[in-house]
PDB file of N, CA and C in Angstrom:
ATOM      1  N   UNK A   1      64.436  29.754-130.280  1.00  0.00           N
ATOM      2  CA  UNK A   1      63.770  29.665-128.997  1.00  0.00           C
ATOM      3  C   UNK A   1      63.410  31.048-128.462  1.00  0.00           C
ATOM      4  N   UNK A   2      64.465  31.683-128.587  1.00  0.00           N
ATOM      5  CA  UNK A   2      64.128  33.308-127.985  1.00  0.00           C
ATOM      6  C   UNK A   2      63.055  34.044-128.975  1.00  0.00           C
ATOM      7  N   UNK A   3      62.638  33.720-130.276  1.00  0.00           N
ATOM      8  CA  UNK A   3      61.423  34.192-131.262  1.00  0.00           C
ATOM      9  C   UNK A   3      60.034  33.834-130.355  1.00  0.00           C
ATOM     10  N   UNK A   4      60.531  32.528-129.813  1.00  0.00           N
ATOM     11  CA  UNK A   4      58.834  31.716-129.610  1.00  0.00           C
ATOM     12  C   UNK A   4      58.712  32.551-127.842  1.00  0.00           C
ATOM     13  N   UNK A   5      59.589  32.506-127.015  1.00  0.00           N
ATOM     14  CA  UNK A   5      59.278  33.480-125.645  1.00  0.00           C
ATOM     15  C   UNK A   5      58.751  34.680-126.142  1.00  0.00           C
ATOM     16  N   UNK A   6      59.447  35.919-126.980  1.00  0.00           N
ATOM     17  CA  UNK A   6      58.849  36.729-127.184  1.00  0.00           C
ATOM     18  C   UNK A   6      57.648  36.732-127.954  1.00  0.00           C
ATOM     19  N   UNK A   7      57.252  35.738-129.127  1.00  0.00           N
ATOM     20  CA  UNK A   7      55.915  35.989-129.445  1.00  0.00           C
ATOM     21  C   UNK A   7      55.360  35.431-128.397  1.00  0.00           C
ATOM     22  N   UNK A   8      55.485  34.826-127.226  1.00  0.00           N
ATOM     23  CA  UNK A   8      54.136  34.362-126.110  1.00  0.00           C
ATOM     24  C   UNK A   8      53.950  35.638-125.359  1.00  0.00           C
ATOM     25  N   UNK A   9      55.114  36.431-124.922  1.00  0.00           N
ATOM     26  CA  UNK A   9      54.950  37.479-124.195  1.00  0.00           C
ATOM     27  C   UNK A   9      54.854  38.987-124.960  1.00  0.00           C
ATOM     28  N   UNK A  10      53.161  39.202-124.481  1.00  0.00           N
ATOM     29  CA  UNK A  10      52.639  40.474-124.662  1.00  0.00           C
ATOM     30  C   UNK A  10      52.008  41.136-124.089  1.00  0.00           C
ATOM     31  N   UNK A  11      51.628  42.403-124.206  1.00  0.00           N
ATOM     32  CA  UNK A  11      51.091  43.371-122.872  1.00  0.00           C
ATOM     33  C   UNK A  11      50.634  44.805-123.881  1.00  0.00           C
ATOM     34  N   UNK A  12      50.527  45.389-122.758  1.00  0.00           N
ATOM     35  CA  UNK A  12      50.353  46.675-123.397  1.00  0.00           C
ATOM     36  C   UNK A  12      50.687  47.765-122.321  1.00  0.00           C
ATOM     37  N   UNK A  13      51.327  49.174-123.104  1.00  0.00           N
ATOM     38  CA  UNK A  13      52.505  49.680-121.863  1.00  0.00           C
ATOM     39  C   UNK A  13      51.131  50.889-121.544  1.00  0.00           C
ATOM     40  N   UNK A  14      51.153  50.932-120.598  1.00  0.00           N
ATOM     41  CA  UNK A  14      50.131  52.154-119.778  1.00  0.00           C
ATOM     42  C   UNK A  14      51.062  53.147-118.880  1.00  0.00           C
ATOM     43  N   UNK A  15      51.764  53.139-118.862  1.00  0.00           N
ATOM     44  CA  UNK A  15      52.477  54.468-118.137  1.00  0.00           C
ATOM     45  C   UNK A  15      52.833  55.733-118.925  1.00  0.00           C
ATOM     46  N   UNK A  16      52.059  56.923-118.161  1.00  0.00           N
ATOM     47  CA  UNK A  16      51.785  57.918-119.476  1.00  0.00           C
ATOM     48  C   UNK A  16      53.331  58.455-119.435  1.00  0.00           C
ATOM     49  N   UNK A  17      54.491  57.988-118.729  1.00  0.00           N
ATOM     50  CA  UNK A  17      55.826  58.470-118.949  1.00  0.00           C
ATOM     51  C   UNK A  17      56.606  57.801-119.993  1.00  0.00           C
ATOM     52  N   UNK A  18      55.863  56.950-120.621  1.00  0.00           N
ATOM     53  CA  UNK A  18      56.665  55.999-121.784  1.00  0.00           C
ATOM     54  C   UNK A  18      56.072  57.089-123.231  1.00  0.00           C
ATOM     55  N   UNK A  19      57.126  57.419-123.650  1.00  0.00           N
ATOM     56  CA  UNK A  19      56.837  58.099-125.377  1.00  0.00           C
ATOM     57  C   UNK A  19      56.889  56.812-126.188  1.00  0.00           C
ATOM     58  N   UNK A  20      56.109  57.272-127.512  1.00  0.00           N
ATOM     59  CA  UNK A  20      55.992  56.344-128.436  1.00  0.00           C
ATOM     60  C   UNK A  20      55.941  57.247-129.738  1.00  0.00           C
ATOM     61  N   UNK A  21      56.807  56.618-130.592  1.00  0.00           N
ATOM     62  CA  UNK A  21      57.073  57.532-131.440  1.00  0.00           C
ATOM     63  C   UNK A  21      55.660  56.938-132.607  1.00  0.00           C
ATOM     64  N   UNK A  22      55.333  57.290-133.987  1.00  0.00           N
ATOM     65  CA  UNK A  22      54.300  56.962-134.687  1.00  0.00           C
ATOM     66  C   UNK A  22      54.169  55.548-135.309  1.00  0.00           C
ATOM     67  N   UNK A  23      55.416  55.536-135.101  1.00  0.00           N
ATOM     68  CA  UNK A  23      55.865  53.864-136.111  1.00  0.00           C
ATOM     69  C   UNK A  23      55.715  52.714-134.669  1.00  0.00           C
ATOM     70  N   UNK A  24      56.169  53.132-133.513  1.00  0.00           N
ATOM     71  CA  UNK A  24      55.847  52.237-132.354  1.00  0.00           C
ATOM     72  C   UNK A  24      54.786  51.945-131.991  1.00  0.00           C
ATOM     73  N   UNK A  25      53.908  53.021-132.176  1.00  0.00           N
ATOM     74  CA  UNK A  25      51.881  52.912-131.564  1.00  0.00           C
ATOM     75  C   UNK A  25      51.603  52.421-133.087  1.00  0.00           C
ATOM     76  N   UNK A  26      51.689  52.509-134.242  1.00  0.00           N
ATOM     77  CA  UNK A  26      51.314  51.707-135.483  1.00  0.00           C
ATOM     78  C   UNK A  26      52.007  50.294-134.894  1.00  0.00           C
ATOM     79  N   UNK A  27      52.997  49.291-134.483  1.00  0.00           N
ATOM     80  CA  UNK A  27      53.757  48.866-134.537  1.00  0.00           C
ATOM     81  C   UNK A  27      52.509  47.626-133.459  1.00  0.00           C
ATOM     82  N   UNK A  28      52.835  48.482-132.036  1.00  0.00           N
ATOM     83  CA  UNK A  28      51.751  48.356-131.103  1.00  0.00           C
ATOM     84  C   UNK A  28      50.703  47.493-131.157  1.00  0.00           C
ATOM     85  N   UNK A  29      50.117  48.726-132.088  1.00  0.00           N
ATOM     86  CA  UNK A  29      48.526  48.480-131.920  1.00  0.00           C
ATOM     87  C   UNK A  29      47.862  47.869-133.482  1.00  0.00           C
ATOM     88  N   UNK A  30      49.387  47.046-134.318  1.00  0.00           N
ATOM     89  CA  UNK A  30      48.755  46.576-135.919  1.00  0.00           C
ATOM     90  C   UNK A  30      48.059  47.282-136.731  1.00  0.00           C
ATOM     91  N   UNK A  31      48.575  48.339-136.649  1.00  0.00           N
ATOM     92  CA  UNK A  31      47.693  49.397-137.567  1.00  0.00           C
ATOM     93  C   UNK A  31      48.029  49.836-138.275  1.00  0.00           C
ATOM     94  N   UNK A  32      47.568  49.990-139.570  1.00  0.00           N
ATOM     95  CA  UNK A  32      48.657  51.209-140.751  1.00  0.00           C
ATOM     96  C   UNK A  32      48.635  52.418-140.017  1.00  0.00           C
ATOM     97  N   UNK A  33      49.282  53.829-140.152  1.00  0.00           N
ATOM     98  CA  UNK A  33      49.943  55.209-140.192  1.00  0.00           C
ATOM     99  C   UNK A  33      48.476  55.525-140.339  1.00  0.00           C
ATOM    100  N   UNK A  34      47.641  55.355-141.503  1.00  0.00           N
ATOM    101  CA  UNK A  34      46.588  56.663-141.890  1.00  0.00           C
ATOM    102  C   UNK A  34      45.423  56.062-140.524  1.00  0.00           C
ATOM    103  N   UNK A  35      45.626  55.173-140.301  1.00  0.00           N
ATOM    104  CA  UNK A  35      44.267  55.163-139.311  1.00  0.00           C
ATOM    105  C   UNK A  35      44.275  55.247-137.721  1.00  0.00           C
ATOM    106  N   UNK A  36      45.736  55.347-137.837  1.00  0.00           N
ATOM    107  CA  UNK A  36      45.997  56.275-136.785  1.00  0.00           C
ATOM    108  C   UNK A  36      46.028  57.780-136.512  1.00  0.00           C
ATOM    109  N   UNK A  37      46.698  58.346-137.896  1.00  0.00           N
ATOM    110  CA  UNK A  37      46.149  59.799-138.247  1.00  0.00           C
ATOM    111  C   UNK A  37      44.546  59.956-138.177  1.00  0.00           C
ATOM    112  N   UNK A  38      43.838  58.697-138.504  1.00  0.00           N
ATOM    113  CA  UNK A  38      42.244  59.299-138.725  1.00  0.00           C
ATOM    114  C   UNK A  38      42.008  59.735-136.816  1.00  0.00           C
ATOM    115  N   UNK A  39      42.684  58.344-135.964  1.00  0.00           N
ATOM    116  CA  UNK A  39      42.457  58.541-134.468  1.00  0.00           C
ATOM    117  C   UNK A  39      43.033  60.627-134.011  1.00  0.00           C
ATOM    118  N   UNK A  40      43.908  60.392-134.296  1.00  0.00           N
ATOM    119  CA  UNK A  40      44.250  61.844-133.919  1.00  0.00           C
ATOM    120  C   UNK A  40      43.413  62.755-134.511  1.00  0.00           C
ATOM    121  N   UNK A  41      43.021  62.991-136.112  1.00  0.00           N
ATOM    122  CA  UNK A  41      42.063  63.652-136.094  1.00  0.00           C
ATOM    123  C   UNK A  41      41.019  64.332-135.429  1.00  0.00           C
ATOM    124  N   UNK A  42      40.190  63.072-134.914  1.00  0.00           N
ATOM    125  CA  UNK A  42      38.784  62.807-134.171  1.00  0.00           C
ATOM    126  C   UNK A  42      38.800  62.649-132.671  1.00  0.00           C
ATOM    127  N   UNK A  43      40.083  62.763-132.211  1.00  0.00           N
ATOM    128  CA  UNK A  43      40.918  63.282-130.812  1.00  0.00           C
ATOM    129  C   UNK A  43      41.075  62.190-130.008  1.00  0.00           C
ATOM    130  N   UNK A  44      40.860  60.711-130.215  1.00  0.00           N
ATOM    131  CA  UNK A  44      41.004  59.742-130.220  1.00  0.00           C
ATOM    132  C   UNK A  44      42.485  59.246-128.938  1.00  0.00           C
ATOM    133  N   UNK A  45      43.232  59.667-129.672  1.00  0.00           N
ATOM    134  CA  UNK A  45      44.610  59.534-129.174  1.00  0.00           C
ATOM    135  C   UNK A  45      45.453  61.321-129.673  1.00  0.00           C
ATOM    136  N   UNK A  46      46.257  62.025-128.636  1.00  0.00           N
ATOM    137  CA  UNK A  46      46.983  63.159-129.157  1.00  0.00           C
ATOM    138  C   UNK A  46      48.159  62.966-128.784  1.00  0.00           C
ATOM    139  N   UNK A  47      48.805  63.430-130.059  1.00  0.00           N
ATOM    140  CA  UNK A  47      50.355  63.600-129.618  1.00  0.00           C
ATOM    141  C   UNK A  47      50.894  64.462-128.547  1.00  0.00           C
ATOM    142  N   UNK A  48      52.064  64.258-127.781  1.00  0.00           N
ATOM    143  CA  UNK A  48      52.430  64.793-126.586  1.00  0.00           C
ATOM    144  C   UNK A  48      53.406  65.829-127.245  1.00  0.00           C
ATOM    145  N   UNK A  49      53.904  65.471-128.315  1.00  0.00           N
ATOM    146  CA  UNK A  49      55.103  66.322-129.341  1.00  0.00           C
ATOM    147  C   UNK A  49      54.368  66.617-130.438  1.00  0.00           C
ATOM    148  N   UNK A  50      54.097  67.609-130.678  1.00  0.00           N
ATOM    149  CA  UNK A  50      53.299  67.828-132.350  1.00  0.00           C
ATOM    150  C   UNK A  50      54.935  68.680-132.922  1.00  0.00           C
ATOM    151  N   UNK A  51      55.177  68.499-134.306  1.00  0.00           N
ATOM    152  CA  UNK A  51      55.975  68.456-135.422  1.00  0.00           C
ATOM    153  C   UNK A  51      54.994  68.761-136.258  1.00  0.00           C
ATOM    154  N   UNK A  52      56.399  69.211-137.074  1.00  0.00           N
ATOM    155  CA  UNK A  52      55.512  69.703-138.499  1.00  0.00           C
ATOM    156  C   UNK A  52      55.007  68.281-139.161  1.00  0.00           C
ATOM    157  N   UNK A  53      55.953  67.436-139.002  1.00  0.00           N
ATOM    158  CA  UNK A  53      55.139  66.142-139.687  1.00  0.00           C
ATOM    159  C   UNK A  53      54.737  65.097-138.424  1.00  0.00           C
ATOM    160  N   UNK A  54      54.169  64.055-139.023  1.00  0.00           N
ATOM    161  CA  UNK A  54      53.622  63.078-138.541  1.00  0.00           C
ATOM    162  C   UNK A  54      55.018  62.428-137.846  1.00  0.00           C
ATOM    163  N   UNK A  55      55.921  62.290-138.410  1.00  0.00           N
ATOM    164  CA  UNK A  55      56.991  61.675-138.177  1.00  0.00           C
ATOM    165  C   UNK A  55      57.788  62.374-136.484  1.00  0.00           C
ATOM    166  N   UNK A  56      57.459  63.409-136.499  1.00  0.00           N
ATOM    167  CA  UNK A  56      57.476  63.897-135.050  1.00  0.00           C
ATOM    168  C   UNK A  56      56.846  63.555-134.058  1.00  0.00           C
ATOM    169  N   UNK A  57      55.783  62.952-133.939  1.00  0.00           N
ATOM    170  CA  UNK A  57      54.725  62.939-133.116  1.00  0.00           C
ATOM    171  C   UNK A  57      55.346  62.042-132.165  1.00  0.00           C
ATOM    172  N   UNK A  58      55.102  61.997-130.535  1.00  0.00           N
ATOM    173  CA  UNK A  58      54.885  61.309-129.665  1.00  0.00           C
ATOM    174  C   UNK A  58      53.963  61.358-129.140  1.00  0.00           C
ATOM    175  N   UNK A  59      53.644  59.985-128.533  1.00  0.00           N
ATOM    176  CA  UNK A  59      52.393  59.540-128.027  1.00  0.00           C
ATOM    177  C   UNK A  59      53.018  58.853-126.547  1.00  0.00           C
ATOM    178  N   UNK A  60      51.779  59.289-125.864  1.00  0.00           N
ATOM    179  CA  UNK A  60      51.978  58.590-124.145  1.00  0.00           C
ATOM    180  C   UNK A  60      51.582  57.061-124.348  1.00  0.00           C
ATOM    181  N   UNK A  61      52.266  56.165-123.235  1.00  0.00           N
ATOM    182  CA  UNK A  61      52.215  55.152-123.315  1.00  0.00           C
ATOM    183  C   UNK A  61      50.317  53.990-122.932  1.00  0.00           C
ATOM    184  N   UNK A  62      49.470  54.820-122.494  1.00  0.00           N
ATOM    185  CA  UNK A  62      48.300  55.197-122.260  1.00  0.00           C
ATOM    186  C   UNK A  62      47.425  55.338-123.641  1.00  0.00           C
ATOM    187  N   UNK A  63      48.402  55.615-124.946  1.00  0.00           N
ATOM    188  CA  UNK A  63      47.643  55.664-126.458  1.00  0.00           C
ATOM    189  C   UNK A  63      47.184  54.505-126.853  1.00  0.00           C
ATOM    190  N   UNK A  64      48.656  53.404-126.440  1.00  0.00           N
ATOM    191  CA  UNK A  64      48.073  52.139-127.380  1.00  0.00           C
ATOM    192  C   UNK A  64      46.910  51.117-126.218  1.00  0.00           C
ATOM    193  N   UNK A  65      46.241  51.335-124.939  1.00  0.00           N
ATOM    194  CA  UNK A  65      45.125  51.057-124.539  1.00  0.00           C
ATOM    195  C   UNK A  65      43.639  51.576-125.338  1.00  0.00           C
ATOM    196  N   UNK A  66      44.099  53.047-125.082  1.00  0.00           N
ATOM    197  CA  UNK A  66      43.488  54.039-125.713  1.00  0.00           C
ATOM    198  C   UNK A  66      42.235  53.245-127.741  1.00  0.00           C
ATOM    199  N   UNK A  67      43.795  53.443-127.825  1.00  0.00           N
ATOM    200  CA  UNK A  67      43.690  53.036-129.520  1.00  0.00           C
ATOM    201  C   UNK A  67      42.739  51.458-129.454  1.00  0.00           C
ATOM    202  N   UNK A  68      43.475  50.458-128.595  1.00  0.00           N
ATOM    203  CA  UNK A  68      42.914  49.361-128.604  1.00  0.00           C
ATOM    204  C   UNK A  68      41.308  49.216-128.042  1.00  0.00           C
ATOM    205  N   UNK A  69      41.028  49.856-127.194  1.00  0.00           N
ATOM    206  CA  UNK A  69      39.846  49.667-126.752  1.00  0.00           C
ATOM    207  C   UNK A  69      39.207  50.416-127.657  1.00  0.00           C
ATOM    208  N   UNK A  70      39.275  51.239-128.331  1.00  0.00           N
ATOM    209  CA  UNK A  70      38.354  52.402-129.541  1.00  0.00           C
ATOM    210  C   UNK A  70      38.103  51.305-130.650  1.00  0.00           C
ATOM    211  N   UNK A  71      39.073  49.963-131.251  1.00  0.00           N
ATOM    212  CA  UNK A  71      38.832  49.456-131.950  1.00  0.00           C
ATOM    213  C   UNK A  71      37.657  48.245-131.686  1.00  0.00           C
ATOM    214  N   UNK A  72      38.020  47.702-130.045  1.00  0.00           N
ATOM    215  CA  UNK A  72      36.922  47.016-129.665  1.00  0.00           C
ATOM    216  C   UNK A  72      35.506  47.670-129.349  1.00  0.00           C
ATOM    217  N   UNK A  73      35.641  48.786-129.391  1.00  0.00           N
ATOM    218  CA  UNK A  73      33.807  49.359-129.642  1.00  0.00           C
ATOM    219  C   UNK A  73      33.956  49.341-130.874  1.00  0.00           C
ATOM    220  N   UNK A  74      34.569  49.823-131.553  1.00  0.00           N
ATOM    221  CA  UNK A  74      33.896  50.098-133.106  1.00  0.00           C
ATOM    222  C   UNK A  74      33.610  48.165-133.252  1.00  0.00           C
ATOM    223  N   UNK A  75      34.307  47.021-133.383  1.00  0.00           N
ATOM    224  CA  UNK A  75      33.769  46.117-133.485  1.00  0.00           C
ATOM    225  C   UNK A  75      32.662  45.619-132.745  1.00  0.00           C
ATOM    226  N   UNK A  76      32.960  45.887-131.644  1.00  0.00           N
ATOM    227  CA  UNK A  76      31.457  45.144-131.023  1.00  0.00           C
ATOM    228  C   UNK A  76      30.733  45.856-131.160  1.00  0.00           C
ATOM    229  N   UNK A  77      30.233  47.044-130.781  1.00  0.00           N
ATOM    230  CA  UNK A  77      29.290  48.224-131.005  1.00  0.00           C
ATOM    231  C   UNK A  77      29.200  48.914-131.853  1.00  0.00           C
ATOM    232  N   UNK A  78      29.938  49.164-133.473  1.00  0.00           N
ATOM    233  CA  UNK A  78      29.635  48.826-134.041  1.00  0.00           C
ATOM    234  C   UNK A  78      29.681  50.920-134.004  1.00  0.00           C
ATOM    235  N   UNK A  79      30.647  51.551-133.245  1.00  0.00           N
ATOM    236  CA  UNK A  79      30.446  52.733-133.171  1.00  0.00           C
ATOM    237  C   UNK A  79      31.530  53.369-133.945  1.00  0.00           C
ATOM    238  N   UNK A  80      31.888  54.554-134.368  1.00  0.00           N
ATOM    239  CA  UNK A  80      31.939  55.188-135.525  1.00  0.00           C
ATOM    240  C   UNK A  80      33.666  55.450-135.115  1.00  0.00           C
ATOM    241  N   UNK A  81      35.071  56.519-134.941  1.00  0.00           N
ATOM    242  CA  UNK A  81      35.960  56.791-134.579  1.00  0.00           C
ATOM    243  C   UNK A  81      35.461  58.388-133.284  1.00  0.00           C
ATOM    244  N   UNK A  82      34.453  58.956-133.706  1.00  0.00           N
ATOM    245  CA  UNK A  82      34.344  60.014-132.814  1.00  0.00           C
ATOM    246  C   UNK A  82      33.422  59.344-132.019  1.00  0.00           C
ATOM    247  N   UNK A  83      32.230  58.298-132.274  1.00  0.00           N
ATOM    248  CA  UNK A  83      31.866  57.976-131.176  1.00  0.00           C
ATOM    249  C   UNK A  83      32.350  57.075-130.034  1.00  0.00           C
ATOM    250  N   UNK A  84      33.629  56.340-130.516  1.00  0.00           N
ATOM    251  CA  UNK A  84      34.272  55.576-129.703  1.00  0.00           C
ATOM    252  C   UNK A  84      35.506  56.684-128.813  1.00  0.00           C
ATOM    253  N   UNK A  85      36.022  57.450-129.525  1.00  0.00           N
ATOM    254  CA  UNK A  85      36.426  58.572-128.508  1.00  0.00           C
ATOM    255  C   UNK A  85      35.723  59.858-127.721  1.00  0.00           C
ATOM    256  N   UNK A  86      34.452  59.640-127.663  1.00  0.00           N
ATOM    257  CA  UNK A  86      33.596  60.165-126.880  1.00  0.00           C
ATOM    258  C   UNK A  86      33.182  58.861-125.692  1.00  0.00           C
ATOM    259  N   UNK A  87      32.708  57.731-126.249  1.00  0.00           N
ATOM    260  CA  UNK A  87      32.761  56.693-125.359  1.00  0.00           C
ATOM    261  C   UNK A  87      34.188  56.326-124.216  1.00  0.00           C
ATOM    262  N   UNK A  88      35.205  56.575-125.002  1.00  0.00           N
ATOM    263  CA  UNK A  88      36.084  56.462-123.913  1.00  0.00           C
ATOM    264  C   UNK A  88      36.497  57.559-122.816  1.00  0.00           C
ATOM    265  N   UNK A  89      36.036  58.863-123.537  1.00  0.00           N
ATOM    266  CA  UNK A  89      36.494  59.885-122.759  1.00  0.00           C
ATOM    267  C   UNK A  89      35.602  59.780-121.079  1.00  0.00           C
ATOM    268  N   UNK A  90      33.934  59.654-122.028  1.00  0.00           N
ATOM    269  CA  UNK A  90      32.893  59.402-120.536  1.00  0.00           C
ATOM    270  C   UNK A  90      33.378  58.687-119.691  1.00  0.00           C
ATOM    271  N   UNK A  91      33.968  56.629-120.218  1.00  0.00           N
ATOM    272  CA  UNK A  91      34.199  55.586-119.267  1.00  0.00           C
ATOM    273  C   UNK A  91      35.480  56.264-118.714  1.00  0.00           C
ATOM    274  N   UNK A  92      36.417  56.803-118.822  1.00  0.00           N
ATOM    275  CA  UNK A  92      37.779  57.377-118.238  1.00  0.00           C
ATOM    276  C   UNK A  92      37.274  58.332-116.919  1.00  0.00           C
ATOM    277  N   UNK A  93      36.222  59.457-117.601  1.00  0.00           N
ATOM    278  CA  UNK A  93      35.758  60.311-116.544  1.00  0.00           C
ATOM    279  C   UNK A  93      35.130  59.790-115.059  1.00  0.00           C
ATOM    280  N   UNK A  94      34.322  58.811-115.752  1.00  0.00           N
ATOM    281  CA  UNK A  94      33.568  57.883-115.070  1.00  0.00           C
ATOM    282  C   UNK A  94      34.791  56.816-113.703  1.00  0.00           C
ATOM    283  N   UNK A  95      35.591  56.566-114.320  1.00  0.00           N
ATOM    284  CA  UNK A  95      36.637  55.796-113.588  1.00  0.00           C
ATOM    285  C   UNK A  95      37.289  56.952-112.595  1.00  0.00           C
ATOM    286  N   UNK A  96      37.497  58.311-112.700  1.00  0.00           N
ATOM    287  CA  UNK A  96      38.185  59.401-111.981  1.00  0.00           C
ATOM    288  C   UNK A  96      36.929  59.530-110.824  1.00  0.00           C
ATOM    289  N   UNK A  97      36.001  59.533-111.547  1.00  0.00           N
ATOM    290  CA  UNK A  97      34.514  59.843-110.289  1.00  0.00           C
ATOM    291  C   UNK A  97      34.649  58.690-109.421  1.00  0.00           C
ATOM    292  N   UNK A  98      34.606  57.491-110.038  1.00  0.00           N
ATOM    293  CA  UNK A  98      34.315  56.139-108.763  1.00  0.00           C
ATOM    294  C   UNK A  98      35.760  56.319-107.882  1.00  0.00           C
ATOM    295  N   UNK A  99      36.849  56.768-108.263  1.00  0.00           N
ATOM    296  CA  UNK A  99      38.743  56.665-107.775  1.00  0.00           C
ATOM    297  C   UNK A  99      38.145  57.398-106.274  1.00  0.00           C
ATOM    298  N   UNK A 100      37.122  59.107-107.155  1.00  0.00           N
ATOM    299  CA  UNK A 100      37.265  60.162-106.015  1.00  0.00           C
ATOM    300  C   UNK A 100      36.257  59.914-104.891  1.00  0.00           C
ATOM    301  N   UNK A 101      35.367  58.979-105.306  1.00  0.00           N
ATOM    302  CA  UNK A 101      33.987  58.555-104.472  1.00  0.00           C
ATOM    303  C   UNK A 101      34.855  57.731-103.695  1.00  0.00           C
ATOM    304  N   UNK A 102      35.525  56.721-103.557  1.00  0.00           N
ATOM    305  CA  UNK A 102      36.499  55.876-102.871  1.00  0.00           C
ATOM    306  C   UNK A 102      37.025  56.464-102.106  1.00  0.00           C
ATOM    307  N   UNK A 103      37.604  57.671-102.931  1.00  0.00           N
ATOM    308  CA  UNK A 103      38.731  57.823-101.349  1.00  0.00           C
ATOM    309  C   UNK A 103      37.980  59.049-100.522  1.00  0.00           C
ATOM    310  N   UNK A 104      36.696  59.250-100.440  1.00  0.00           N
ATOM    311  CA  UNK A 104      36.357  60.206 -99.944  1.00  0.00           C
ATOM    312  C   UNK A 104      35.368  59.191 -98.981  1.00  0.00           C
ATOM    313  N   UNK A 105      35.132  58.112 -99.185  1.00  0.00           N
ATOM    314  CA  UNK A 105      34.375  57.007 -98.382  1.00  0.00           C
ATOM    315  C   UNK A 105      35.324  56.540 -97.799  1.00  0.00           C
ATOM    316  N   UNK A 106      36.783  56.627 -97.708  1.00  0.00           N
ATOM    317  CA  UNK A 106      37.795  56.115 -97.082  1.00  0.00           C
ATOM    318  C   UNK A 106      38.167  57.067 -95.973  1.00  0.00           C
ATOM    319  N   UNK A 107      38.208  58.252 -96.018  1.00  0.00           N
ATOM    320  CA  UNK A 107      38.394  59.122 -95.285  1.00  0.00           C
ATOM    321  C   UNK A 107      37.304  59.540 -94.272  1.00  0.00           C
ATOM    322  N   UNK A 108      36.181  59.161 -94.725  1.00  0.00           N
ATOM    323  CA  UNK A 108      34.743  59.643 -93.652  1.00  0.00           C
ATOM    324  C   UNK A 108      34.812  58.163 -92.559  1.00  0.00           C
ATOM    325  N   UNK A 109      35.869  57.129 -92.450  1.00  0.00           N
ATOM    326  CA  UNK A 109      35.708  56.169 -91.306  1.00  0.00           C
ATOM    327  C   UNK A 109      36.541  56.527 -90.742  1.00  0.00           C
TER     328      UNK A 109
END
């Protein structure tokens, strides 16, 4: 019984104070190790801890959104690993501009 609650309950952790070690964001986000290395590569997702190996790495809890939405452009749109982390970097920037347009329309009443 306690197998079937936890496979119904899922989420995804966004608080950039949660670490994730390499095997947890693979774990996460159903992914083998190398195509997550390809994400870090192409700047995709960066480790918060760089190590000499991979096996060091932590990742903010903000990666496995990150990671997940990069895979839903490359499927729907059909866009490449650097163009989906250029796409997310703009929509992120884009979300800080509308946050600062808000509260600066909040403050002029």
């Amino acid at each position: 019984m306690n197998n079937q609650i936890l496979s119904l309950l899922s989420g995804d952790v966004l608080e950039e104070d949660v670490e994730l070690t390499l095997a947890e964001l693979c774990k996460a986000c159903q992914l083998p190790a190398e195509q997550i290395y390809d994400f870090v590569e192409q700047g995709l997702v960066e480790p918060s801890a760089t190590g000499t190996s991979p096996g060091q790495w932590r990742f903010q809890g903000v990666s496995v959104f990150r990671v997940k939405r990069a895979l839903r452009l490359q499927h729907d749109l059909g866009v490449n690993i650097a163009g989906a982390a250029l796409a997310l970097d703009l929509m992120e920037e884009l979300d800080k501009l509308h946050l600062r347009l808000q509260q600066l329309e909040s403050t002029r009443w």
